[in-house]
C-alpha atoms as a PDB file:
ATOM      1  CA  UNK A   1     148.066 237.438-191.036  1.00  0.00           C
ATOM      2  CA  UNK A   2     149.592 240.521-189.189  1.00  0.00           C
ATOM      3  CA  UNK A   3     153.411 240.730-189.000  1.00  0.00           C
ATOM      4  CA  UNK A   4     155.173 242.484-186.220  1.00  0.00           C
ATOM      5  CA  UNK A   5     157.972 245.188-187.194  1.00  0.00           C
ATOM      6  CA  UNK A   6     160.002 247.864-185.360  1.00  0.00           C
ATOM      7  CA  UNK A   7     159.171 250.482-183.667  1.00  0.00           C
ATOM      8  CA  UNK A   8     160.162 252.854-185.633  1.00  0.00           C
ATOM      9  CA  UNK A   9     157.096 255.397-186.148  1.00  0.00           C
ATOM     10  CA  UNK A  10     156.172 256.676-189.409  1.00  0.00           C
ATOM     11  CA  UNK A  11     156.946 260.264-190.350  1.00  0.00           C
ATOM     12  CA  UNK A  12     154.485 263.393-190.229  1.00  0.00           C
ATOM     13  CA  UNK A  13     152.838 263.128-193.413  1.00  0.00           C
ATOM     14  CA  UNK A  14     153.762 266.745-195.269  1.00  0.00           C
ATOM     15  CA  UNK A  15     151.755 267.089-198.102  1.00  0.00           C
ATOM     16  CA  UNK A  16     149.161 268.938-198.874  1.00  0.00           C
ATOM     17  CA  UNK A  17     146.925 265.781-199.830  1.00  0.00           C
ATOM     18  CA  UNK A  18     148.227 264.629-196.377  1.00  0.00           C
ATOM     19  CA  UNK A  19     146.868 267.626-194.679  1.00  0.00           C
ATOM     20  CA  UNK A  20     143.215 267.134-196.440  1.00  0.00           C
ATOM     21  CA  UNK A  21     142.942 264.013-194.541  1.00  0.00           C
ATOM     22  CA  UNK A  22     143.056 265.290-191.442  1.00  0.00           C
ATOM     23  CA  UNK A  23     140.119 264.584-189.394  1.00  0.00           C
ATOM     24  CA  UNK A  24     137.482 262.519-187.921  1.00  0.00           C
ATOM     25  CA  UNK A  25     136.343 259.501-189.534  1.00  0.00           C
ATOM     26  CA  UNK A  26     133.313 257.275-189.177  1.00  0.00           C
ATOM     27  CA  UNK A  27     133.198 253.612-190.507  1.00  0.00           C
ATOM     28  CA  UNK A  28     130.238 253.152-192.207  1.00  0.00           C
ATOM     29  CA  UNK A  29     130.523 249.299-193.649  1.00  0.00           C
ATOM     30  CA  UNK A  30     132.270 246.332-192.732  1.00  0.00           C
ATOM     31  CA  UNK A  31     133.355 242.831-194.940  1.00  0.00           C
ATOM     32  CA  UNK A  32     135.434 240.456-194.778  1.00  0.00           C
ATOM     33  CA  UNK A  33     136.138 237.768-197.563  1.00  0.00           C
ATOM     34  CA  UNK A  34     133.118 239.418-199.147  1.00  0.00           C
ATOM     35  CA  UNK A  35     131.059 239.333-196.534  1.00  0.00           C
ATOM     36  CA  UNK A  36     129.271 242.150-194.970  1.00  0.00           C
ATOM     37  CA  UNK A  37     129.417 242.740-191.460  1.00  0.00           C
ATOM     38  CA  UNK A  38     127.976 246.492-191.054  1.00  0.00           C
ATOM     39  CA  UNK A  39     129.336 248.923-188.789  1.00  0.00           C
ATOM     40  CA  UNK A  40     129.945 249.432-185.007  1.00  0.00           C
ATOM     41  CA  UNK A  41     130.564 252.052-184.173  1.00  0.00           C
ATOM     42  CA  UNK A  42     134.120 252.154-185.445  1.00  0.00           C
ATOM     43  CA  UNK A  43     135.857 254.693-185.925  1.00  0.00           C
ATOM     44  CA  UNK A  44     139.560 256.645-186.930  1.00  0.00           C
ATOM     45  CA  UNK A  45     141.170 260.400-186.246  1.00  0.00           C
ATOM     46  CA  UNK A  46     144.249 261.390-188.285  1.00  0.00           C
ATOM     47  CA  UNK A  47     146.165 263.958-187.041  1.00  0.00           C
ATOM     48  CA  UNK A  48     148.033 266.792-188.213  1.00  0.00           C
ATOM     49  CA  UNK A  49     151.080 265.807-186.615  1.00  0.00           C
ATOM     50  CA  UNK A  50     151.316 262.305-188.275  1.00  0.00           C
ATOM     51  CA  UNK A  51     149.810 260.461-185.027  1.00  0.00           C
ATOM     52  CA  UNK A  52     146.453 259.487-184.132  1.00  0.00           C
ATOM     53  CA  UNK A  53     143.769 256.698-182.871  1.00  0.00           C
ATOM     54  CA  UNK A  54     141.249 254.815-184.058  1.00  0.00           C
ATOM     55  CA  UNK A  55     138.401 252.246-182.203  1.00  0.00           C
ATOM     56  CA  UNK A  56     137.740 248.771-183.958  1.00  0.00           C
ATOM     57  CA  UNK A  57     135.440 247.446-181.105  1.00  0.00           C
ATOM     58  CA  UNK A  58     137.636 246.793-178.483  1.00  0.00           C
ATOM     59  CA  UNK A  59     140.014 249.382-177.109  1.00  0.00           C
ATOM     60  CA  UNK A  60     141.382 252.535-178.753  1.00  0.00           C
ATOM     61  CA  UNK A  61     144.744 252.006-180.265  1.00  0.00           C
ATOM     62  CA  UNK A  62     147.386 255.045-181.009  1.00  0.00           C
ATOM     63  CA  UNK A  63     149.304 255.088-184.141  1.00  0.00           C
ATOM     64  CA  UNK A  64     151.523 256.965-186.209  1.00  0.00           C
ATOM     65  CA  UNK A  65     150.177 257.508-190.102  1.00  0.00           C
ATOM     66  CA  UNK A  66     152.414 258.565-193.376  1.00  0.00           C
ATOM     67  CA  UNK A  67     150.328 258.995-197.166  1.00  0.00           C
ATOM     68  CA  UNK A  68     151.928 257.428-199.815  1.00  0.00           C
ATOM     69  CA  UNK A  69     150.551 257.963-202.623  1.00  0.00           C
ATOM     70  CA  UNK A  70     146.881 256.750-202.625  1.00  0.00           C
ATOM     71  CA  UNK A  71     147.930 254.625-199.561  1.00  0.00           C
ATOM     72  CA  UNK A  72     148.234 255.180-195.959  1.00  0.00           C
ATOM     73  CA  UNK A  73     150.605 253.302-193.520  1.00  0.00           C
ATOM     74  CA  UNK A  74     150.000 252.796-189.791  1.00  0.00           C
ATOM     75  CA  UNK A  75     151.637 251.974-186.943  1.00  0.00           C
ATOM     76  CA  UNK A  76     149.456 251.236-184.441  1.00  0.00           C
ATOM     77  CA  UNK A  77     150.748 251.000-180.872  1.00  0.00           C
ATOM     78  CA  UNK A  78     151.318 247.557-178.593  1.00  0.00           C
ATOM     79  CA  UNK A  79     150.593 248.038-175.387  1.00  0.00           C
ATOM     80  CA  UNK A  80     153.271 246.937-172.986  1.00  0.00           C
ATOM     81  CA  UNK A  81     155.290 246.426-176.131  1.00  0.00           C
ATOM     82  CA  UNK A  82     158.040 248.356-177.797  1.00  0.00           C
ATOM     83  CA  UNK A  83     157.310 246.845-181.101  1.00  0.00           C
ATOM     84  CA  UNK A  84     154.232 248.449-183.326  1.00  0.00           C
ATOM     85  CA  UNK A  85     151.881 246.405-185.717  1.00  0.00           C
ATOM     86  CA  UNK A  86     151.802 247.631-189.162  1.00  0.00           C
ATOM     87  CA  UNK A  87     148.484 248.287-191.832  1.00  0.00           C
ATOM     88  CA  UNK A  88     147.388 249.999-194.508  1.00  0.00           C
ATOM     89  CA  UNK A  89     144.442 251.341-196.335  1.00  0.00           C
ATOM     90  CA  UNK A  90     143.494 252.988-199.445  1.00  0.00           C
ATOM     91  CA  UNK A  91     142.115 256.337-200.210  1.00  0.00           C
ATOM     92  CA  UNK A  92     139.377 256.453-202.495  1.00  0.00           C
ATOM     93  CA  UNK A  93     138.405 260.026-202.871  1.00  0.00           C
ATOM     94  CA  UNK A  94     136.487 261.013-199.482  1.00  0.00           C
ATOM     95  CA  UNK A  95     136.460 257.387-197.967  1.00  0.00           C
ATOM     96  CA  UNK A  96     139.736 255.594-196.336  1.00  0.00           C
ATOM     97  CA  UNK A  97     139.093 251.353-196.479  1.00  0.00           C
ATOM     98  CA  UNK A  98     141.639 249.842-193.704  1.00  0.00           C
ATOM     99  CA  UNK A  99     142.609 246.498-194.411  1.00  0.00           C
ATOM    100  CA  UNK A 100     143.506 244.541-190.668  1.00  0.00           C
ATOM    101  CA  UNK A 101     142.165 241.010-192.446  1.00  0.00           C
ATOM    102  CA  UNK A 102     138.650 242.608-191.930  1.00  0.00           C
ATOM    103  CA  UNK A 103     138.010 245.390-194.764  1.00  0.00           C
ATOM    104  CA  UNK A 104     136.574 248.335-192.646  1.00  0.00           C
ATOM    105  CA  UNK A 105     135.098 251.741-194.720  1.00  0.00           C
ATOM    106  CA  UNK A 106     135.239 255.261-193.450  1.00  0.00           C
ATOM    107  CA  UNK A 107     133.775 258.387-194.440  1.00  0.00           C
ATOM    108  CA  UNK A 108     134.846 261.856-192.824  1.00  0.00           C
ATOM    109  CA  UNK A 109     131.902 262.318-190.169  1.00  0.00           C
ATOM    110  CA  UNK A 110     129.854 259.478-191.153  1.00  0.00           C
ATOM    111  CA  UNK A 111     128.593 261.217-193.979  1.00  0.00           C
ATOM    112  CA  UNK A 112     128.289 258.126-195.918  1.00  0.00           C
ATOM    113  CA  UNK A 113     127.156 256.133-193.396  1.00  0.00           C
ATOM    114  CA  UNK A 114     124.879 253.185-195.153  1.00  0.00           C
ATOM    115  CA  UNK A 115     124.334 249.535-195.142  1.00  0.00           C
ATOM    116  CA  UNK A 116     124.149 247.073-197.674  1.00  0.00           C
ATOM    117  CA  UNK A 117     121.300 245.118-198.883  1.00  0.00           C
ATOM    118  CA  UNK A 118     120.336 242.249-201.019  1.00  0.00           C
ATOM    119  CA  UNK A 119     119.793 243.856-204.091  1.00  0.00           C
ATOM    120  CA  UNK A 120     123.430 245.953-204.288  1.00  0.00           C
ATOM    121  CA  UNK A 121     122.217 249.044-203.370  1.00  0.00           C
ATOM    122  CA  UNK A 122     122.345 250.575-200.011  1.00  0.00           C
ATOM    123  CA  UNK A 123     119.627 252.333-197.192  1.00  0.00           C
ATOM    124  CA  UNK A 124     120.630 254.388-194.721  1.00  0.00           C
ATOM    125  CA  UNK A 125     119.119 253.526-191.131  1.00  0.00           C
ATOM    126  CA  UNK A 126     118.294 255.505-188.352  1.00  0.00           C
ATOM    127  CA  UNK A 127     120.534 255.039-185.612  1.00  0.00           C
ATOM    128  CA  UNK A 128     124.214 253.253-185.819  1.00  0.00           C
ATOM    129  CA  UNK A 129     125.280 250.798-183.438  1.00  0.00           C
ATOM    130  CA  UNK A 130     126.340 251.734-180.122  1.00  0.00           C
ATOM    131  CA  UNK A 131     129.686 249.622-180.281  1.00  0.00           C
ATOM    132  CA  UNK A 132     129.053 247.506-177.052  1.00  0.00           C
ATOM    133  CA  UNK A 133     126.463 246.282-174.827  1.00  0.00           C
ATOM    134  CA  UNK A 134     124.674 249.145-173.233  1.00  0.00           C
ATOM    135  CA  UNK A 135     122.119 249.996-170.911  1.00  0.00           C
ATOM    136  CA  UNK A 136     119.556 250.490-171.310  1.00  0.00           C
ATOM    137  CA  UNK A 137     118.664 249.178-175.255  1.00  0.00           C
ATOM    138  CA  UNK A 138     116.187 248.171-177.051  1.00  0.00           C
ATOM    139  CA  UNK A 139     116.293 245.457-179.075  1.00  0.00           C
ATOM    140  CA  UNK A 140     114.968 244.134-182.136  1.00  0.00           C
ATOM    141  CA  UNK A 141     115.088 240.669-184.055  1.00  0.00           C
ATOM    142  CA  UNK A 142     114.014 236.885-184.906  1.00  0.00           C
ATOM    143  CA  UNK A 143     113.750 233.391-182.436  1.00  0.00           C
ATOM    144  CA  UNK A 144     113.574 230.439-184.052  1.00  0.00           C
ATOM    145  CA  UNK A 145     113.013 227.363-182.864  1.00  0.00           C
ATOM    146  CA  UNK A 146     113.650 224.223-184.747  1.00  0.00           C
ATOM    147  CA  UNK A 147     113.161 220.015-183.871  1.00  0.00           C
ATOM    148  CA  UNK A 148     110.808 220.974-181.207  1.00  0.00           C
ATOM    149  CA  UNK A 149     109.050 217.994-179.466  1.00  0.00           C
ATOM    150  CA  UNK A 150     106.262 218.070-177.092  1.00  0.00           C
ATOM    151  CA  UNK A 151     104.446 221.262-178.885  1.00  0.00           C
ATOM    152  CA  UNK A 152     101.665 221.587-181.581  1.00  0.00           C
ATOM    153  CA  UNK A 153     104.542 222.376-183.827  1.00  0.00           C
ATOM    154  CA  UNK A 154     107.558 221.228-185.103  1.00  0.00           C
ATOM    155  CA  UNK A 155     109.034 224.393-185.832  1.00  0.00           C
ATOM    156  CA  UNK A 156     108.429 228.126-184.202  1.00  0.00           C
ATOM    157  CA  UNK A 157     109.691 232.031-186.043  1.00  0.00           C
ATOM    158  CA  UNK A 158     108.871 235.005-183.947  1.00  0.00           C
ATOM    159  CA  UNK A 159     109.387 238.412-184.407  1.00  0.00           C
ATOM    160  CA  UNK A 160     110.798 239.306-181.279  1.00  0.00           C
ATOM    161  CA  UNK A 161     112.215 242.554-179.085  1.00  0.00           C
ATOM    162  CA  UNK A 162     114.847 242.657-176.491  1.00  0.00           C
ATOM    163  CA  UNK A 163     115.788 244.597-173.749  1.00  0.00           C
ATOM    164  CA  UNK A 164     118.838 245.128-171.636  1.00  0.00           C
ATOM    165  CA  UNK A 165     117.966 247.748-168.604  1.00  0.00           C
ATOM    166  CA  UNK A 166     118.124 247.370-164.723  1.00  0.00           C
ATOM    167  CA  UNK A 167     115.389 245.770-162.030  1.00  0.00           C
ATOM    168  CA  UNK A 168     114.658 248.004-159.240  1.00  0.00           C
ATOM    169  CA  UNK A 169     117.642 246.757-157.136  1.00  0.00           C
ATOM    170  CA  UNK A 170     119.825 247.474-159.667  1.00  0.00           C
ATOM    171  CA  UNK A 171     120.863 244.475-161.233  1.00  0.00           C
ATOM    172  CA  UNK A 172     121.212 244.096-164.994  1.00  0.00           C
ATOM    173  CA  UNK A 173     119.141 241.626-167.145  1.00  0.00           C
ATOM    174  CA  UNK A 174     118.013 240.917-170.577  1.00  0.00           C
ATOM    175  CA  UNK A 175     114.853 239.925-171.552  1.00  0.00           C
ATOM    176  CA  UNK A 176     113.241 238.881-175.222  1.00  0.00           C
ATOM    177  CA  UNK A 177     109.763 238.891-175.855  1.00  0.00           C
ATOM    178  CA  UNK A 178     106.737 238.858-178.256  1.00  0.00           C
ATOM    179  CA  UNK A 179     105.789 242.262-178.392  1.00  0.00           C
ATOM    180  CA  UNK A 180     107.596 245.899-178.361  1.00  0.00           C
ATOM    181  CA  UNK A 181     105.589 247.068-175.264  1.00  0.00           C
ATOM    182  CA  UNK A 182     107.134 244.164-173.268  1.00  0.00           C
ATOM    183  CA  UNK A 183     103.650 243.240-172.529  1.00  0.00           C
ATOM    184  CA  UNK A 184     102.529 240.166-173.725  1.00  0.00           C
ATOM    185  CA  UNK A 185     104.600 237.742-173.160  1.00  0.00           C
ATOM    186  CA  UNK A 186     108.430 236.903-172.750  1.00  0.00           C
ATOM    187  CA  UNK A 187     110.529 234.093-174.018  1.00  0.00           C
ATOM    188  CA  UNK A 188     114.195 234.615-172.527  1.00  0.00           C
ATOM    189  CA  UNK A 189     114.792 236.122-169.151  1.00  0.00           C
ATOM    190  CA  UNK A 190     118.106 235.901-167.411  1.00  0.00           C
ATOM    191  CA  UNK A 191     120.189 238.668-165.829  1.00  0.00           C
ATOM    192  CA  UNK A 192     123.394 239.438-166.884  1.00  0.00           C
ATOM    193  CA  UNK A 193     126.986 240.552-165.796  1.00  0.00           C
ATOM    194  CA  UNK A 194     128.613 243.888-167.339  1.00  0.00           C
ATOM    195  CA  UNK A 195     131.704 243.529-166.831  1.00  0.00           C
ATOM    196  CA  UNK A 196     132.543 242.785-170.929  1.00  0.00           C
ATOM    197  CA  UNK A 197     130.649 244.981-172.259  1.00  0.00           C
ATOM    198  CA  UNK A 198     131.290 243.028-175.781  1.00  0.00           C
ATOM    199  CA  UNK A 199     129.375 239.485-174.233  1.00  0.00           C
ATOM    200  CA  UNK A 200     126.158 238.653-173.455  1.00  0.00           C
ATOM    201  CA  UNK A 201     127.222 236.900-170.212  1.00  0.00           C
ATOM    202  CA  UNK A 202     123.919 235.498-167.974  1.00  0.00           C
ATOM    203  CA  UNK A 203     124.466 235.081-164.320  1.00  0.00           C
ATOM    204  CA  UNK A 204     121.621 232.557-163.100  1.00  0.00           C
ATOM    205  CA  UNK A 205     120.873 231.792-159.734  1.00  0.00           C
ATOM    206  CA  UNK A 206     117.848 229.873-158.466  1.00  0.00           C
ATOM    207  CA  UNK A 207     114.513 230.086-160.576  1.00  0.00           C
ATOM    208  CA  UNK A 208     115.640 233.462-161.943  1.00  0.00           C
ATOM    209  CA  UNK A 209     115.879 232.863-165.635  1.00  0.00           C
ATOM    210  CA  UNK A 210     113.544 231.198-168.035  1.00  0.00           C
ATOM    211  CA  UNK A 211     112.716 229.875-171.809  1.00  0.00           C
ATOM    212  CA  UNK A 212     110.160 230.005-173.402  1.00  0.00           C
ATOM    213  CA  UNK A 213     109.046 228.043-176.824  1.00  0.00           C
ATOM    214  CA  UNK A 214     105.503 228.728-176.974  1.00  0.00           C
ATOM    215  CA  UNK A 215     103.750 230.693-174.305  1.00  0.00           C
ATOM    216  CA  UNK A 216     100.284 228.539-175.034  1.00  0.00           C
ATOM    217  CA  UNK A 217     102.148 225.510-174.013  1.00  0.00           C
ATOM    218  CA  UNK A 218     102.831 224.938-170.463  1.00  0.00           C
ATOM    219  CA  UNK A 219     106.042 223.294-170.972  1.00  0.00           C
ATOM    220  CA  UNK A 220     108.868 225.592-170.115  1.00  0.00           C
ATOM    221  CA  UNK A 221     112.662 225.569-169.266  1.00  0.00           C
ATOM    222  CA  UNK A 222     113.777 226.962-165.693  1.00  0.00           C
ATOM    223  CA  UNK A 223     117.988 227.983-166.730  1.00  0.00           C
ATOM    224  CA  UNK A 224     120.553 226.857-164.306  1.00  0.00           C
ATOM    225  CA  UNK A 225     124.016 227.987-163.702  1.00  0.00           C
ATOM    226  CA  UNK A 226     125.182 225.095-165.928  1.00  0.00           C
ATOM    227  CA  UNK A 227     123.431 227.229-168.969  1.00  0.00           C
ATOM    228  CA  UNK A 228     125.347 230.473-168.823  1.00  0.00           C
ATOM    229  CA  UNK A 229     128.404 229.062-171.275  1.00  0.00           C
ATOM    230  CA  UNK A 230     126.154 228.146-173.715  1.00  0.00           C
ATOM    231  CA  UNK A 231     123.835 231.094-173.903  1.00  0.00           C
ATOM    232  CA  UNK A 232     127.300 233.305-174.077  1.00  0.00           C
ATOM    233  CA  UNK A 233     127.043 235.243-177.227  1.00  0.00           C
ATOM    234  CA  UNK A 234     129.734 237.545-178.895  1.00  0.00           C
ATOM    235  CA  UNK A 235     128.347 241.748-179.444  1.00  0.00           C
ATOM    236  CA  UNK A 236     129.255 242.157-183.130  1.00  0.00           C
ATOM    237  CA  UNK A 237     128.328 244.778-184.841  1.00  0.00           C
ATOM    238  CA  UNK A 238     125.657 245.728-183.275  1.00  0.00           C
ATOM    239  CA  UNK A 239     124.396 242.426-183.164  1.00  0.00           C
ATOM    240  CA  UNK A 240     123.485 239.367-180.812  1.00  0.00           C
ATOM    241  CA  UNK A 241     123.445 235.280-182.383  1.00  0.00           C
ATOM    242  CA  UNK A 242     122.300 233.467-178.853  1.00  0.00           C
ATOM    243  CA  UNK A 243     122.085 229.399-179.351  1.00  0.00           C
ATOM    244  CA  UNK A 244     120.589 226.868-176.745  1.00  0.00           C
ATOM    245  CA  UNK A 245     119.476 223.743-176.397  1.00  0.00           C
ATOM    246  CA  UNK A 246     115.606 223.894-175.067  1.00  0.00           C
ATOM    247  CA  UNK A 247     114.958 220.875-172.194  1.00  0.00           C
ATOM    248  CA  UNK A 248     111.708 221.689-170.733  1.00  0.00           C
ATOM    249  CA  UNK A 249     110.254 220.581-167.536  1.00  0.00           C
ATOM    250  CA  UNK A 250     107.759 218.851-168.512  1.00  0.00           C
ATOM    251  CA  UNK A 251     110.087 216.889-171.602  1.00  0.00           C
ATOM    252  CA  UNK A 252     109.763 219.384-174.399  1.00  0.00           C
ATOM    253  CA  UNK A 253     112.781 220.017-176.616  1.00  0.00           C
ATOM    254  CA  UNK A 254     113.510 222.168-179.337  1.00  0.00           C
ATOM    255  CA  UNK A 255     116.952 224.237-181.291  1.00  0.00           C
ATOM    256  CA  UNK A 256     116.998 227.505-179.977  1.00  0.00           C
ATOM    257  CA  UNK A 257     118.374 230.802-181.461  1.00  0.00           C
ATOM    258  CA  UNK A 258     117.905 234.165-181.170  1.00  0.00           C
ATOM    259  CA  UNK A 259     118.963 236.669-183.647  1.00  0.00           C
ATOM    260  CA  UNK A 260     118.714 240.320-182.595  1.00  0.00           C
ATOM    261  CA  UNK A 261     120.253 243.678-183.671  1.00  0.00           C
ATOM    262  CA  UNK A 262     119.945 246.853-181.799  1.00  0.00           C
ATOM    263  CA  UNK A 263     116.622 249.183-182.416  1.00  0.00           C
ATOM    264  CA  UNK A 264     116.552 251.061-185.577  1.00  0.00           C
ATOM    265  CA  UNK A 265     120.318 249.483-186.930  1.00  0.00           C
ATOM    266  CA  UNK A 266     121.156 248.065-190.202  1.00  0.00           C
ATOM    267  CA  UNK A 267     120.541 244.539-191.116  1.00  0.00           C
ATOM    268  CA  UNK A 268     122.960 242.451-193.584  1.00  0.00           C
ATOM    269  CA  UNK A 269     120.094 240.741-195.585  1.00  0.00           C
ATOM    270  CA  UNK A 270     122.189 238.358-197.339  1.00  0.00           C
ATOM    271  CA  UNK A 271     123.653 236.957-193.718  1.00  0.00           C
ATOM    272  CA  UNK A 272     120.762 237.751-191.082  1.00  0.00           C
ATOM    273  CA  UNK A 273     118.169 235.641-190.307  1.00  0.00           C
ATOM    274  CA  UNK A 274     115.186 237.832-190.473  1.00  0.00           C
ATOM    275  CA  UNK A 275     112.251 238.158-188.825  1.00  0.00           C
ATOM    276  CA  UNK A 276     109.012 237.544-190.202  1.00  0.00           C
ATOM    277  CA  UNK A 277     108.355 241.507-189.870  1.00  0.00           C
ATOM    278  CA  UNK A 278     111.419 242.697-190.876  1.00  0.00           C
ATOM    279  CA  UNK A 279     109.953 244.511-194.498  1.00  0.00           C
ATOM    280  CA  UNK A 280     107.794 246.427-192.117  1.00  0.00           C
ATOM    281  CA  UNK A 281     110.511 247.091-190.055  1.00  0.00           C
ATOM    282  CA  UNK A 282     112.798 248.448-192.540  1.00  0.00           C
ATOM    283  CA  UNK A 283     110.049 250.956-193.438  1.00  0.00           C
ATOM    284  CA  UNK A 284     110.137 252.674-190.630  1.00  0.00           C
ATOM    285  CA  UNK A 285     114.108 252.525-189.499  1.00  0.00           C
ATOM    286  CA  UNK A 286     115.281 252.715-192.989  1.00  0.00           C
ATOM    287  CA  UNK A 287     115.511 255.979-195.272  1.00  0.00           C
ATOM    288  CA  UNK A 288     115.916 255.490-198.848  1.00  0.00           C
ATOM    289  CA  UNK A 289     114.323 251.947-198.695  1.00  0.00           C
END
């Protein structure tokens, strides 16, 4: 989709309308092939002297920028490369949209920042995404459990909360359970390795991580090394989509997935699964709702 081209950098941008953009920008939305995504955390700087950087959830990139008329090129940087990869986006009165394949909307400081709903309009939420796995978070979001054997039901949908914080030796985890106060009972437990801060990466040893279907049951599924690739799960946008395949000890079986978003972040309501709580939810982490 991207084609490589010279490395010739774009000139300093020298018109007035050039030096208006100048600035800080925060992205506020995300699509792509219609789709909305949401924001994390991205972000872009254009500078006076035609260079600058922007963050698109994985490193920051440098680039030189030039307006042309209601368009801006890039050049954005290869590392280890003396070749530069070119975009573009359009300016639409205060807000830039970059096209990279993935439509990404910025506002000068965020002052636009919303998220879209269901119904075409938009909410504002609390907080923004953090842009990578972080500790400590909170955690908030949906399990559902489908083709379950060996349990009074078929079929399970929790609202859920997550958290990803330290023990007291120090070692990361991430646990999911039933209740906010992290209280009543849990469902996932495993810890977790930091190194990629954009992947949910367990590291299980020996009767340290657990599932849980249904904590009235006494069925349950002790995790084993040989379950770390397939609970793996991508950070995007602010988001976590864990799958697994529940084999209890005692014979039980059920789909697993767990859907969570980070505390007080926007939701895509057309795309999320969402929790059975989630209009409650929205009332308190949404403005305008």
């Amino acid at each position: 989709m991207f084609e490589k081209v010279g490395n010739q950098a774009s000139t300093k941008p020298s018109s007035s309308n050039a030096d208006a953009l100048v600035g800080r920008y925060e992205c506020f939305d995300a699509k792509m092939q219609g789709n909305p995504f949401g924001a994390s955390g991205e972000w872009l700087e254009l500078h006076a002297d035609g260079k600058g950087k922007w963050y698109l959830g994985a490193i920051v990139d440098d680039f030189t920028w030039k307006l042309e008329d209601d368009k801006i090129n890039f050049d954005v940087t290869v590392d280890g490369s003396t070749s530069t990869l070119q975009y573009s986006a359009i300016v639409d009165n205060d807000e830039i949209i970059l096209d990279t394949g993935m439509l990404y909307y910025f506002s000068k400081n965020g002052d636009t920042a919303k998220n879209p709903t269901t119904d075409g309009g938009s909410v504002v939420w609390k907080n923004q995404p953090l842009g990578q796995i972080t500790i400590p978070s909170l955690w908030y979001g949906v399990a559902i459990f489908t083709d379950a054997e060996g349990f009074d039901q078929s079929e399970y949908e929790y609202d859920v909360w997550g958290i990803i914080e330290k023990d007291e030796t120090g070692k990361p985890y991430f646990e999911v359970w039933l209740d906010e106060d992290f209280s009543s009972s849990f469902l996932l437990s495993t810890y977790i390795d930091i190194q990629d801060s954009q992947w949910y990466t367990p590291t299980i040893g020996e009767d340290d991580a657990w599932l849980i279907i249904d904590p009235k049951s006494a069925d349950y599924q002790v995790l084993s090394s040989d379950d770390e690739w397939g609970l793996m799960a991508q950070y995007h946008n602010g988001s976590l989509d864990i799958y697994h395949t529940f084999f209890g000890k005692d014979g039980g079986y059920a789909d697993t997935r767990f859907f969570l978003r980070e505390e007080g972040t926007g939701w895509n309501e057309s795309v999320d699964p969402l929790p059975p709580s989630y209009q409650a939810y929205k009332q308190i982490y949404a403005i305008g709702n």
